[in-house]
Protein backbone atom coordinates (compact mmCIF):
# COMPACT_ATOMS: atom_id res chain seq x y z
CA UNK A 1 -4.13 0.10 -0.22
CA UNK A 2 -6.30 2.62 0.94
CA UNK A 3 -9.49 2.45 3.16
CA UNK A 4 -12.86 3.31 2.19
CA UNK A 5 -12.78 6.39 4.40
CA UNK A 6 -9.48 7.13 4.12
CA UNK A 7 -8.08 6.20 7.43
CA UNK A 8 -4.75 4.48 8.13
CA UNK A 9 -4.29 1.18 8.53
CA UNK A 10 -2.38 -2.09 9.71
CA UNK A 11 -2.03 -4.38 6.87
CA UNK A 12 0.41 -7.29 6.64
CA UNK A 13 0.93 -10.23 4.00
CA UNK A 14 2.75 -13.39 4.90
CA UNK A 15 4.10 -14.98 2.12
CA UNK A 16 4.08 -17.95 2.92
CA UNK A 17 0.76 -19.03 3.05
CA UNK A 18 -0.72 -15.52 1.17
CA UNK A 19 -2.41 -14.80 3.41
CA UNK A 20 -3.52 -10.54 3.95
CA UNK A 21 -3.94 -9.77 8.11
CA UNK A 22 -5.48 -6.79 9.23
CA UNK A 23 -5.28 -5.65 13.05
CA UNK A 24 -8.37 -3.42 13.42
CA UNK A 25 -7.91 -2.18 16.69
CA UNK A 26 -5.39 -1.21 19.39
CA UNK A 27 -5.96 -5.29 20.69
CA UNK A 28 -6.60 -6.53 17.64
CA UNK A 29 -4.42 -9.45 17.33
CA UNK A 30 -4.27 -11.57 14.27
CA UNK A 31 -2.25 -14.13 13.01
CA UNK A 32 -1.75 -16.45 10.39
CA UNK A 33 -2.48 -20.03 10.38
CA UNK A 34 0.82 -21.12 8.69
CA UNK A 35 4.28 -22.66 10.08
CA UNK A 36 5.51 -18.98 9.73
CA UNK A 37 3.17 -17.56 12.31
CA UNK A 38 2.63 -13.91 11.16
CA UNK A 39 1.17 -11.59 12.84
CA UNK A 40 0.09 -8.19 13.10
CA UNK A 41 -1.10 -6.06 16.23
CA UNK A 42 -2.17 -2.65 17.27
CA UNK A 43 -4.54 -1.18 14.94
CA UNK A 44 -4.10 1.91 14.23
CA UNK A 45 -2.38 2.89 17.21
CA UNK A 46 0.89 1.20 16.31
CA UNK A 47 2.12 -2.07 14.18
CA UNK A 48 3.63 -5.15 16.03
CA UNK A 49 4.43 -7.58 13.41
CA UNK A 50 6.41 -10.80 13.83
CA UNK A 51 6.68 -14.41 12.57
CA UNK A 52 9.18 -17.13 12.73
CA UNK A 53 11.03 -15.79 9.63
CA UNK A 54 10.43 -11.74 9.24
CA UNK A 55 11.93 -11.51 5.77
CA UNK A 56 8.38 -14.00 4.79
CA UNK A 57 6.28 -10.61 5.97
CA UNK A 58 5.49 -7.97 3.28
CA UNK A 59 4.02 -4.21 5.28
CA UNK A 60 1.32 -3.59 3.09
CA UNK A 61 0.06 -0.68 5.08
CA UNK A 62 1.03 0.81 8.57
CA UNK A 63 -0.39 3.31 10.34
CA UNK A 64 2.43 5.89 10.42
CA UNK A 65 2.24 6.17 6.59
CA UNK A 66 -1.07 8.22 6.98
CA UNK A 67 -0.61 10.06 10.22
């Protein structure tokens, strides 16, 4: 999935509830609303994920694929 200018990114799905989190910034934390609890944080300046069950996260996008 790639940005509209090109830029890398910090994308995460949780499976559980389908839901598609994107940390924006370096304190960008977002998380899911589901019993699973994923989350994503860092923007593009790393990629802390984590959840109750890590095998229900799918990395769309992380920022060391582009750099």
């Amino acid at each position: 999935m790639k940005g509209a200018d090109d830029k890398p990114r910090n994308i995460v799905l949780c499976k559980d509830c389908l839901e598609v989190l994107e940390s924006k910034h370096r304190h960008d934390f977002v998380q899911c609303s589901c019993e699973n609890q994923t989350y994503t944080d860092g923007g593009i300046d790393y990629q802390r994920i984590g959840g109750k069950d890590l095998s229900r996260i799918e990395i769309i996008e992380s920022p060391r694929q582009r750099k």
